[in-house]
Protein backbone atom coordinates (compact mmCIF):
# COMPACT_ATOMS: atom_id res chain seq x y z
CA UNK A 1 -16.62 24.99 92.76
CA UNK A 2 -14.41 27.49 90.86
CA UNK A 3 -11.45 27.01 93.78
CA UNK A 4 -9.14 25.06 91.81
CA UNK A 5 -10.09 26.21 88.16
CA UNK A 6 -7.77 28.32 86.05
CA UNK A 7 -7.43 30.05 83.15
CA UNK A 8 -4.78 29.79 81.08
CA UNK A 9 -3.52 33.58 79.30
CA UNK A 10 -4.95 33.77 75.98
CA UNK A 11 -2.37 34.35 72.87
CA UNK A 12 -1.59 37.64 71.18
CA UNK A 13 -3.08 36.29 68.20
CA UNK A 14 -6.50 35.70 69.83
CA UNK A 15 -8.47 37.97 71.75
CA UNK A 16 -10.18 35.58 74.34
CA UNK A 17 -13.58 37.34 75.26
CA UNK A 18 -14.14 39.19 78.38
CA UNK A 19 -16.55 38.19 80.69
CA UNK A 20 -18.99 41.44 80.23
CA UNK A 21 -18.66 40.38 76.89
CA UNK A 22 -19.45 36.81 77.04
CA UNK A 23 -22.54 37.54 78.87
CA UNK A 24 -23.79 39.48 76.42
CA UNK A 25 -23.77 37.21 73.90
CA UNK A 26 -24.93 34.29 75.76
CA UNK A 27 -27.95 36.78 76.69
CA UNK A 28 -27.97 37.06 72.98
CA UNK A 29 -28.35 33.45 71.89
CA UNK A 30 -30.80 32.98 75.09
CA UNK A 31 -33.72 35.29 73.37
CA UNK A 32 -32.59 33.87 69.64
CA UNK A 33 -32.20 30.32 70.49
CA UNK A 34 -35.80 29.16 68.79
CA UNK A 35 -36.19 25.80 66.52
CA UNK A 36 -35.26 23.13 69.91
CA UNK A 37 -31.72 21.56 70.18
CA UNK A 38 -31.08 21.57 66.37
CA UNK A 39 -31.83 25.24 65.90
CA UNK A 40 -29.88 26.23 68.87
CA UNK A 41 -26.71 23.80 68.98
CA UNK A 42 -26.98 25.65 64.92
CA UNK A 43 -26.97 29.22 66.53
CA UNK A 44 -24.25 28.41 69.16
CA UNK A 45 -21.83 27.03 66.68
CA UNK A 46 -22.75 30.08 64.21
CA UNK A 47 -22.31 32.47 66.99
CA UNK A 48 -19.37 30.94 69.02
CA UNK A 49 -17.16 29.13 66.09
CA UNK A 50 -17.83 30.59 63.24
CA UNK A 51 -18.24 34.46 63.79
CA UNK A 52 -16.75 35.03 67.22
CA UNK A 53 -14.12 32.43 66.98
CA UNK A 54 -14.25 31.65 71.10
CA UNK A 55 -13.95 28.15 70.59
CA UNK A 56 -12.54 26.02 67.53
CA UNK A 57 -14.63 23.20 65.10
CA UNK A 58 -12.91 20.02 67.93
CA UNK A 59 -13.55 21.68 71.27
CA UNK A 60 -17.20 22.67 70.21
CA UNK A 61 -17.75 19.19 68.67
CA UNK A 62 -16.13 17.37 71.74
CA UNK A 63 -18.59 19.34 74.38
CA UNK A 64 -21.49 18.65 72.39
CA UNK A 65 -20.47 14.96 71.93
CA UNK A 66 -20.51 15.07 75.82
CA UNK A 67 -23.76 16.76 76.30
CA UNK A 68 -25.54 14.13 73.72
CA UNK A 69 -24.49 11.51 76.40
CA UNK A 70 -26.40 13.17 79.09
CA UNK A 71 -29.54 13.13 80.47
CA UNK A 72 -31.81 16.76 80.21
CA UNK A 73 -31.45 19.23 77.70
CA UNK A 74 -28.02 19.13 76.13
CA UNK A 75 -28.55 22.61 74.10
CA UNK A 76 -28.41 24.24 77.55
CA UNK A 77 -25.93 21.95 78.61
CA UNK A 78 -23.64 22.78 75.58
CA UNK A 79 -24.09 26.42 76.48
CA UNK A 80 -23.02 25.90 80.14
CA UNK A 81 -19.90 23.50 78.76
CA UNK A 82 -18.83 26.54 76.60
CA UNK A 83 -18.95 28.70 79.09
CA UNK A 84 -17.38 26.96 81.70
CA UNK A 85 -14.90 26.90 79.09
CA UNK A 86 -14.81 30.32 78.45
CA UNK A 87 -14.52 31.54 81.96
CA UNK A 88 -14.60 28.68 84.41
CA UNK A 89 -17.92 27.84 86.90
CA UNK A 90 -18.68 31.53 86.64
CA UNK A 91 -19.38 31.47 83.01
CA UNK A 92 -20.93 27.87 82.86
CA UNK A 93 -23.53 29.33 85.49
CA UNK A 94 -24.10 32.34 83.22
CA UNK A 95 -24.34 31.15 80.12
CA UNK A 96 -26.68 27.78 81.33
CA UNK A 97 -28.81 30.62 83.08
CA UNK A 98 -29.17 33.20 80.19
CA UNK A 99 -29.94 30.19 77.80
CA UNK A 100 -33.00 28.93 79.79
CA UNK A 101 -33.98 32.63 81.32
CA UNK A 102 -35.58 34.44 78.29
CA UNK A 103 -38.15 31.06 77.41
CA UNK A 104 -38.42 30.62 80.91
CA UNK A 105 -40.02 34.85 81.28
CA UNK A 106 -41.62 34.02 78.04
CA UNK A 107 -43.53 30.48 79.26
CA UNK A 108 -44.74 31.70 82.12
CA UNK A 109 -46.28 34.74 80.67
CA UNK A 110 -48.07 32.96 78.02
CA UNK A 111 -49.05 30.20 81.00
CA UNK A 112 -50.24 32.82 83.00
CA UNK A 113 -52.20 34.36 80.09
CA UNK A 114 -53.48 30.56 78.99
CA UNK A 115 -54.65 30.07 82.69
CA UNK A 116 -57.06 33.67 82.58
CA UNK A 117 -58.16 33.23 79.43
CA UNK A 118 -57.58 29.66 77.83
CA UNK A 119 -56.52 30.56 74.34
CA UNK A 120 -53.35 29.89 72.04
CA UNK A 121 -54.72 31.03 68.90
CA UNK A 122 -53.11 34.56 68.81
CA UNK A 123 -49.70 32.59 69.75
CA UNK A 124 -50.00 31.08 66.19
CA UNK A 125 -50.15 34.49 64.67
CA UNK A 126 -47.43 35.47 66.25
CA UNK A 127 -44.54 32.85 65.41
CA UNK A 128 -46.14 31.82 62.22
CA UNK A 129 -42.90 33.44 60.44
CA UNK A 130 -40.51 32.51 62.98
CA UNK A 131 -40.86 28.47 62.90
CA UNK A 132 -40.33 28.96 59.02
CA UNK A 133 -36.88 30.85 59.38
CA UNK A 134 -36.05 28.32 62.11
CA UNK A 135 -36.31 25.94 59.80
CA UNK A 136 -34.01 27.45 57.28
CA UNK A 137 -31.35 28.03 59.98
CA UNK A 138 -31.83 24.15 61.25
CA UNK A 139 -31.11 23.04 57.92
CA UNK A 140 -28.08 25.06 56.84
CA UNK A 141 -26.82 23.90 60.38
CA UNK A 142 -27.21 20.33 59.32
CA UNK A 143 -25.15 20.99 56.02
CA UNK A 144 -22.58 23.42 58.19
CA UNK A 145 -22.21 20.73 60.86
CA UNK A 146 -22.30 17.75 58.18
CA UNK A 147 -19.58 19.40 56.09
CA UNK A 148 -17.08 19.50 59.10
CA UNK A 149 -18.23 16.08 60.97
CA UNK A 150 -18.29 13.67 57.72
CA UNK A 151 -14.53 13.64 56.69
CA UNK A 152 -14.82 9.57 55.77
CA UNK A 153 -17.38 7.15 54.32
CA UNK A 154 -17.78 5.47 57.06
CA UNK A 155 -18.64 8.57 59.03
CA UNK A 156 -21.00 9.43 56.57
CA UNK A 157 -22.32 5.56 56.50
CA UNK A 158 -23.34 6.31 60.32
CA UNK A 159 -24.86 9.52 60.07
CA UNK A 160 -27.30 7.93 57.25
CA UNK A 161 -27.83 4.49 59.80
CA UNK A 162 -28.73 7.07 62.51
CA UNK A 163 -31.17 8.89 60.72
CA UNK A 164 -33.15 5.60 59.02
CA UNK A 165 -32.87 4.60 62.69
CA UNK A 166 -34.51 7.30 64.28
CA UNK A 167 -36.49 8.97 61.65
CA UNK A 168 -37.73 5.29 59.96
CA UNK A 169 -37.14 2.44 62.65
CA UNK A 170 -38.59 4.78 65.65
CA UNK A 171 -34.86 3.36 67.48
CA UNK A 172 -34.55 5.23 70.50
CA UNK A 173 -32.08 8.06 70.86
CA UNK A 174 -29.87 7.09 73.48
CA UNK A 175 -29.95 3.40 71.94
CA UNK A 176 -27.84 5.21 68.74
CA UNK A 177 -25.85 7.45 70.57
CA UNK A 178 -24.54 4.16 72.76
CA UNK A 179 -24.20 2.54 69.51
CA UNK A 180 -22.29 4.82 67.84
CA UNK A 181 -20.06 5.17 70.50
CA UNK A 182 -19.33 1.30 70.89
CA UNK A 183 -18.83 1.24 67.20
CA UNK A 184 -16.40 4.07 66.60
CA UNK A 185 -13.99 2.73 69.76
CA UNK A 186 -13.96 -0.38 68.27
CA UNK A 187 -13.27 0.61 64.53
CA UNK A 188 -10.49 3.19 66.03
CA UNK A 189 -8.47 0.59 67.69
CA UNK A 190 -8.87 -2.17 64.52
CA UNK A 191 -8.19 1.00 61.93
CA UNK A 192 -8.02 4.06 62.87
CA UNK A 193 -8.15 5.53 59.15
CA UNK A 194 -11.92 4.49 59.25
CA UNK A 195 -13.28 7.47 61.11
CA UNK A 196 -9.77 9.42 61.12
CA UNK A 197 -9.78 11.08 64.47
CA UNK A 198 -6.97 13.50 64.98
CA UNK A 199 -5.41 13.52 68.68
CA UNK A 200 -6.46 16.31 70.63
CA UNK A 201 -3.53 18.17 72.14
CA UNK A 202 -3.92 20.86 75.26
CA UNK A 203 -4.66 24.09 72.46
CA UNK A 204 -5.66 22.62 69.02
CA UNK A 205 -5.83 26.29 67.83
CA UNK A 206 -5.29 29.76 68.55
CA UNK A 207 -9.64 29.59 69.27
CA UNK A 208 -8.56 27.48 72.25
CA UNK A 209 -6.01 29.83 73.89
CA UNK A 210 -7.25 30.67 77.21
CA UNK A 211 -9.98 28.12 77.81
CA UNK A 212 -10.34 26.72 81.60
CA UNK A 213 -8.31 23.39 82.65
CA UNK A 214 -9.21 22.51 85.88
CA UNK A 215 -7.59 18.75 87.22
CA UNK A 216 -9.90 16.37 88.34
CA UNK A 217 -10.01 15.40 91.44
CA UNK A 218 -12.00 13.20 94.24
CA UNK A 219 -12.47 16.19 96.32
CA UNK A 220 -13.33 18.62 93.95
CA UNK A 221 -15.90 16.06 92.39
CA UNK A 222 -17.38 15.84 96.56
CA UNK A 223 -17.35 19.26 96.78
CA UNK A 224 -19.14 20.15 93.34
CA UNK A 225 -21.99 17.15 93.82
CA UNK A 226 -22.67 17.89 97.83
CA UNK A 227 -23.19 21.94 96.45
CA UNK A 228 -25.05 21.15 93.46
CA UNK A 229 -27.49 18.30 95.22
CA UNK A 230 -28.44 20.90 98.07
CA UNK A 231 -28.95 23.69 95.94
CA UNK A 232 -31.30 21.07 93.85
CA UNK A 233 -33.72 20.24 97.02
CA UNK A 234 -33.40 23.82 98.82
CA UNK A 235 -36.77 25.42 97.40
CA UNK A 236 -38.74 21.95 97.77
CA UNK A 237 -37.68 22.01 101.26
CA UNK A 238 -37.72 25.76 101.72
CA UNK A 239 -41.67 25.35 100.47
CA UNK A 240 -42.24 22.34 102.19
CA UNK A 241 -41.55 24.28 105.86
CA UNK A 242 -43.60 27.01 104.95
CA UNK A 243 -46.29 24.98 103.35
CA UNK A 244 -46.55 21.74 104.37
CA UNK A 245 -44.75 18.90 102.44
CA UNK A 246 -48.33 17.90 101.58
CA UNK A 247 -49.27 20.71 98.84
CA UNK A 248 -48.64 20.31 95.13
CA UNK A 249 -45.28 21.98 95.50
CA UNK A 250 -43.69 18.43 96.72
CA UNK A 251 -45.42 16.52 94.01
CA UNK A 252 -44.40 18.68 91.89
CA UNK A 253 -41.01 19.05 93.19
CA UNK A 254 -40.23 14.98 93.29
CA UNK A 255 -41.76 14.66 89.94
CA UNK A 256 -39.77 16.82 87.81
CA UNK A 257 -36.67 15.99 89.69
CA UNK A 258 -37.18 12.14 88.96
CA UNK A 259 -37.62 13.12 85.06
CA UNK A 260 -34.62 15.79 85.82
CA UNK A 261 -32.21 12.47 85.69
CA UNK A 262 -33.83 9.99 83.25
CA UNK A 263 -34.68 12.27 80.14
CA UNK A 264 -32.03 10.87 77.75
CA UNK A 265 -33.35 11.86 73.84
CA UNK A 266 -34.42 15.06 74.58
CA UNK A 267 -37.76 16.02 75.31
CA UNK A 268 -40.03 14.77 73.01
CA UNK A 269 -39.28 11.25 74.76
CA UNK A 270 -40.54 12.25 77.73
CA UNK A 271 -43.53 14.56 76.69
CA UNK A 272 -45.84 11.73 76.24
CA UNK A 273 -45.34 9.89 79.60
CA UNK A 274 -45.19 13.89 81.24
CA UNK A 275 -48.70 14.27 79.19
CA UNK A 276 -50.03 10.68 80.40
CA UNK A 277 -49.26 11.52 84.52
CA UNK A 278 -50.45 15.22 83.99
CA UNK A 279 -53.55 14.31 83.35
CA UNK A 280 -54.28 10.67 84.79
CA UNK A 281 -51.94 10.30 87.87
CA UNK A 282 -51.61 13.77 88.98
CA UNK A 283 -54.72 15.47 87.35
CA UNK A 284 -53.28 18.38 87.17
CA UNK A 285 -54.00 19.26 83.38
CA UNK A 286 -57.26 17.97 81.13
CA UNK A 287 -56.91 16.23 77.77
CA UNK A 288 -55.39 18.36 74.64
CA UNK A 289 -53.46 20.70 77.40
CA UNK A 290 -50.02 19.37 76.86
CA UNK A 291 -50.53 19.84 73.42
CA UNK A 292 -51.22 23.79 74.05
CA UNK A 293 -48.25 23.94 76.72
CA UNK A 294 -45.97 22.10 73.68
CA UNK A 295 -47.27 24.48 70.80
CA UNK A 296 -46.45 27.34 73.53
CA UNK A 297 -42.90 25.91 74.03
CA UNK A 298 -42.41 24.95 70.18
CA UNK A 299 -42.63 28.85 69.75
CA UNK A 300 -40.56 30.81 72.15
CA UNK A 301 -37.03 30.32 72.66
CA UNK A 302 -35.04 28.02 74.62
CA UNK A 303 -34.79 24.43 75.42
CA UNK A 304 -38.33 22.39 74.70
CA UNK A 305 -38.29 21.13 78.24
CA UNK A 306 -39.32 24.41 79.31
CA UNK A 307 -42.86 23.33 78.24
CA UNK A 308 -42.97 21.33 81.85
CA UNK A 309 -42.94 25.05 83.27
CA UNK A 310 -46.06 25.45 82.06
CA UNK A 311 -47.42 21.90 83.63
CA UNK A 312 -46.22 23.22 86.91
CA UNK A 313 -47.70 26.12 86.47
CA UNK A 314 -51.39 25.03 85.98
CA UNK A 315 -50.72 22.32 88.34
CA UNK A 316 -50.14 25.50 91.19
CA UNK A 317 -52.80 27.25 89.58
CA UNK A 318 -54.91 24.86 90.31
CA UNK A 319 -54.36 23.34 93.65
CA UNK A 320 -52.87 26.59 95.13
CA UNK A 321 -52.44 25.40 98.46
CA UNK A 322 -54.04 28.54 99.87
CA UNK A 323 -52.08 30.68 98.02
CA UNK A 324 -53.28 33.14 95.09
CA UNK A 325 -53.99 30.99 92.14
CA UNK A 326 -51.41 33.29 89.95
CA UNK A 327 -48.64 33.78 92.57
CA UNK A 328 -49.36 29.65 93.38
CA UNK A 329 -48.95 29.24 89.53
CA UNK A 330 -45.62 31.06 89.10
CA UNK A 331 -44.07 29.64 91.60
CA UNK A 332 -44.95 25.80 90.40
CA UNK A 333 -43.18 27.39 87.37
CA UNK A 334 -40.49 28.34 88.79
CA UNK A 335 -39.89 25.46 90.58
CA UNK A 336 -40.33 22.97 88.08
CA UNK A 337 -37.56 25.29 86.44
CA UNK A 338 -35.29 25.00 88.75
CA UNK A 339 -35.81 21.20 89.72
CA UNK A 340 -35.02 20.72 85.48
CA UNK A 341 -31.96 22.44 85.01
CA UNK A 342 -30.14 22.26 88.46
CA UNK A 343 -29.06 18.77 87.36
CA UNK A 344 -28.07 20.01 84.21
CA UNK A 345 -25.28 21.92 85.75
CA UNK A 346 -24.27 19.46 88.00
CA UNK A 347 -22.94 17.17 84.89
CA UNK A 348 -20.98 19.55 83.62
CA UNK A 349 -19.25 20.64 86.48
CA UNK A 350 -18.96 17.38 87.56
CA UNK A 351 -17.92 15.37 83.93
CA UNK A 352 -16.71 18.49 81.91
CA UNK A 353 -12.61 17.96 83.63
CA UNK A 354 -12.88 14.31 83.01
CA UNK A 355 -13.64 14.62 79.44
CA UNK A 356 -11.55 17.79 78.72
CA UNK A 357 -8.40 15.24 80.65
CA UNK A 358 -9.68 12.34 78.21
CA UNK A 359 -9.32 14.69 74.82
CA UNK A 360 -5.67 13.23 74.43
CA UNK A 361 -7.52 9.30 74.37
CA UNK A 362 -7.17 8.00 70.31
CA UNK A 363 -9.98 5.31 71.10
CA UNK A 364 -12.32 7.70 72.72
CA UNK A 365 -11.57 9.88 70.34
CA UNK A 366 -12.93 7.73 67.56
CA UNK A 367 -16.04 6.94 70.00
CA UNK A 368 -16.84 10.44 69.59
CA UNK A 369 -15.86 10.81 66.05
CA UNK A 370 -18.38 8.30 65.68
CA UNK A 371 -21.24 10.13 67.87
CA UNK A 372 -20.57 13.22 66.43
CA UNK A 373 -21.76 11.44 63.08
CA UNK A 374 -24.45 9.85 64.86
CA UNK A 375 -25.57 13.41 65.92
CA UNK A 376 -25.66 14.79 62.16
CA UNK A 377 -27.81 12.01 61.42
CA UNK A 378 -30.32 12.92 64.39
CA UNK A 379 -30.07 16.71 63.69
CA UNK A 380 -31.26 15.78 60.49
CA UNK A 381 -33.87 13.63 61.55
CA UNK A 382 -35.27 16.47 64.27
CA UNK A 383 -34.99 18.93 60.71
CA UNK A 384 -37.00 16.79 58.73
CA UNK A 385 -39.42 16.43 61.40
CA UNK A 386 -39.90 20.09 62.22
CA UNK A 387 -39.83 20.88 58.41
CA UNK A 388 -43.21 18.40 58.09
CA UNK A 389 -44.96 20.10 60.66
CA UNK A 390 -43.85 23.68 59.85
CA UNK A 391 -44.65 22.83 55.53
CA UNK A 392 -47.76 21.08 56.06
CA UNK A 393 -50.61 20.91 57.60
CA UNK A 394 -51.23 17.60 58.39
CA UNK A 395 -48.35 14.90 58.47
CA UNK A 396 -49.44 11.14 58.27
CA UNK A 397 -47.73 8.05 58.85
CA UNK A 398 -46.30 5.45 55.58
CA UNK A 399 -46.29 2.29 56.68
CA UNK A 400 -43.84 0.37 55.69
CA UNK A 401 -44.42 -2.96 57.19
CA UNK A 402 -42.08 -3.74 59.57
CA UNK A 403 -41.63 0.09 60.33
CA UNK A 404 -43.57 3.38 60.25
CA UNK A 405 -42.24 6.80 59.12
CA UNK A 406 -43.82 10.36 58.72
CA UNK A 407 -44.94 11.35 56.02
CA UNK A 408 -46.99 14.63 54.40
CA UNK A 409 -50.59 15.08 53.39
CA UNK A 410 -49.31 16.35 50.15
CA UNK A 411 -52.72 18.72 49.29
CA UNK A 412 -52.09 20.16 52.86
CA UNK A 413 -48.68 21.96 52.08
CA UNK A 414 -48.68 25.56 53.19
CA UNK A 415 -47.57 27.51 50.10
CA UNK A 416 -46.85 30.93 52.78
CA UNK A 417 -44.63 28.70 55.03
CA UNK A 418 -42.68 27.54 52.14
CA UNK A 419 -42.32 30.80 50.99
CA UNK A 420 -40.88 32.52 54.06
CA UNK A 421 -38.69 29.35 54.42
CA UNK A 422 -37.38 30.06 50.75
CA UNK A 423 -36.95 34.03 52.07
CA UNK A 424 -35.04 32.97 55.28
CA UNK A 425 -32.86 30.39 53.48
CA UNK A 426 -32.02 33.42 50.63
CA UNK A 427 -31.17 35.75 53.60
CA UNK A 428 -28.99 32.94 55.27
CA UNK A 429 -27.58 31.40 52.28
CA UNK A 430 -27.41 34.00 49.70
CA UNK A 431 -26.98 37.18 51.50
CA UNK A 432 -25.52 35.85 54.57
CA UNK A 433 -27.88 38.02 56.73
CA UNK A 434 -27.30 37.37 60.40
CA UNK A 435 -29.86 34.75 62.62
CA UNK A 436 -31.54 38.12 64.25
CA UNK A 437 -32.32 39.59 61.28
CA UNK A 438 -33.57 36.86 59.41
CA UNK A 439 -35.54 36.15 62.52
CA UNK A 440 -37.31 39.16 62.41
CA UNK A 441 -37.69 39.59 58.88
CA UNK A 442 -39.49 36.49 58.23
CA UNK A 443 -41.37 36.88 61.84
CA UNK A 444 -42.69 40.70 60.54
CA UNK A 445 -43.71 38.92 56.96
CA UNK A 446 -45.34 35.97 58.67
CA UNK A 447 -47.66 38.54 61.08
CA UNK A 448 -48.27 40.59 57.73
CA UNK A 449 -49.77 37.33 55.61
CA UNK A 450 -51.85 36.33 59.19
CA UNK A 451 -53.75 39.96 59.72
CA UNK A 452 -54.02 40.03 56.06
CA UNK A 453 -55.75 36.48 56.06
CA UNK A 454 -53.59 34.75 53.81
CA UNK A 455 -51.80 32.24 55.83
């Protein structure tokens, strides 16, 4: 895949980062990236455009813009984008790998440990400080973001249409994502003052010097999809020689592939039809499960998906095919893993030349103008959500007729959550302590008020 991709010398006035180096940072935000796609996409543009300066405001924006359009987890997509970037197919593997790696260690520990002994509760304990900072980091990344992506009213009028949408009217992701995009291509070519998007050109800044242009072309796009699609089936297959392809390992295989390439919104739009076929089609987990697996996956870091991991997991542990139920287990992990985020790279190699020839396009460049102020609007949203159910207790619904939004149990507010989210947004906001150490600050506070028996 990496035959006709080159990199372009990086000016003297920009140190364009090594590979080692890359890597180590992409291992970095892999272990840090807690809080789902808000928290991360806030840690990658943190680490990678503010601080390191690897990529500039328009590149990072454009790539994310792409990912939002695509079906899986576009955190870990926007990680393998930037890398491929960075340091063609080589770093796009790397960085999509590291990104998913650390949760993926971390999911299949705990689902191994959930499996012997059926208990979450210590989990709690554990992250109770952590989902606080997240939410700290989320939000300044919605006001860091918002700053930079809401130059005009009318970008500003979408971003608050996008959030009523998906936070009030329940209107499905992709549905506002499409939306803005048809908007913002029409309003470009009728004014283009409205959303104001600047014409890309090949380096917009000295960030940009040295970042991969490969030319699209029909071969390369054969070559990249016949790789990618055998790589996908090779351990179903692999299993289903050794096996049988009658075992749980093909269910499981065909299953998560299917939801591999029709999981547009994230994850929480699929967790409920994943929950619903767990437990009634496939029977592989029993009632209030999924809800375990998801406060497992709300808590470690890396993309949410990574909570089907642990379905495949207790799926293998549980019909093990002959096999030891734990070695059955980690390998219905792992393959669920692998059947999730194979696709994932497969769009990027595949669409990232397209859209890195189409940066040049005024109209599409107003389409995306348009998502990317669509996408403040739906961090927000995702924000406001995890700041209910990190603040209080229990979160109802307010009806409002025609519509139905979430709303707190005011008497059920956790005064110790908002106080480590006050700490963590001092550290972020007033000290300007870095992600890791506001991480573990608030994460050694939050054990503290737990064993103490305050929280």
């Amino acid at each position: 895949m990496s035959g006709t991709e080159a990199v372009v010398p990086a000016r003297a006035v920009q140190a364009h980062p090594t590979f080692a180096e890359a890597a180590k940072v992409w291992a970095t935000i892999g272990v840090l990236s807690f809080g789902g796609p808000a928290g991360q996409i806030a840690l990658m543009h943190r680490t990678l455009v503010e601080e390191r300066k690897w990529i500039s405001e328009p590149r990072f924006l454009h790539a994310l813009n792409f990912c939002m359009l695509l079906p899986g987890p576009e955190a870990q997509q926007l990680a393998t984008y930037v890398g491929w970037l960075l340091h063609g197919t080589r770093g796009g593997l790397v960085a999509g790998t590291l990104f998913v790696v650390p949760g993926l260690v971390v999911i299949l520990v705990l689902s191994a440990l959930y499996a012997a002994f059926h208990d979450t509760v210590w989990l709690d304990t554990l992250f109770f400080g952590l989902k606080a900072a997240v939410l700290a980091i989320v939000f300044e990344a919605v006001l860091r973001i918002g700053r930079r992506a809401l130059k005009t009213r009318t970008a500003v009028a979408i971003a608050v249409v996008a959030f009523v949408a998906i936070f009030v009217l329940g209107v499905p992701f992709p549905v506002i994502v499409i939306g803005a995009g048809i908007f913002g291509y029409a309003a470009t070519r009728l004014s283009p003052a409205l959303l104001a998007p600047s014409s890309p050109v090949v380096s917009d800044t000295p960030a940009d010097a040295g970042l991969t242009r490969v030319e699209p072309t029909l071969g390369r796009a054969l070559k990249v999809s016949a790789l990618s699609l055998l790589l996908w089936a090779a351990p179903a297959v692999l299993l289903g020689l050794l096996l049988g392809f009658d075992t749980v390992f093909t269910d499981i295989a065909m299953f998560f592939s299917w939801l591999a390439v029709v999981t547009f919104g994230g994850a929480y739009a699929v967790l409920a039809y994943v929950a619903d076929a767990a437990v009634i089609a496939f029977g592989w987990l029993a009632p209030g499960e999924m809800l375990d697996g998801l406060a497992m996956a709300e808590t470690t870091p890396g993309p949410l998906i990574i909570v089907l991991s642990f379905v495949g997991f207790m799926a293998a542990f549980r019909e093990a095919a002959g096999l030891d139920p734990m070695a059955a287990g980690l390998i219905g992990g792992l393959l669920t893993a692998w059947v999730t985020f194979v696709p994932s790279f497969l769009w990027i190699f595949l669409g990232a030349p397209y859209m890195e020839r189409l940066r040049g396009n005024r109209n599409l460049a107003g389409a995306l103008a348009a998502i990317t102020a669509a996408v403040v609007g739906v961090i927000l949203n995702l924000a406001v959500w995890l700041g209910l159910h990190v603040l209080f207790r229990e979160v109802g619904v307010l009806d409002l007729g025609i519509a139905g939004m979430p709303w707190p149990v005011w008497p059920t507010l956790d005064p110790w959550s908002l106080g480590l989210m006050l700490v963590a947004g001092v550290a972020l906001f007033r000290f300007h302590l870095g992600v890791p150490a506001t991480l573990g600050v608030c994460a050694v506070l939050g054990v503290a008020i737990r064993v103490a028996g305050l929280g």
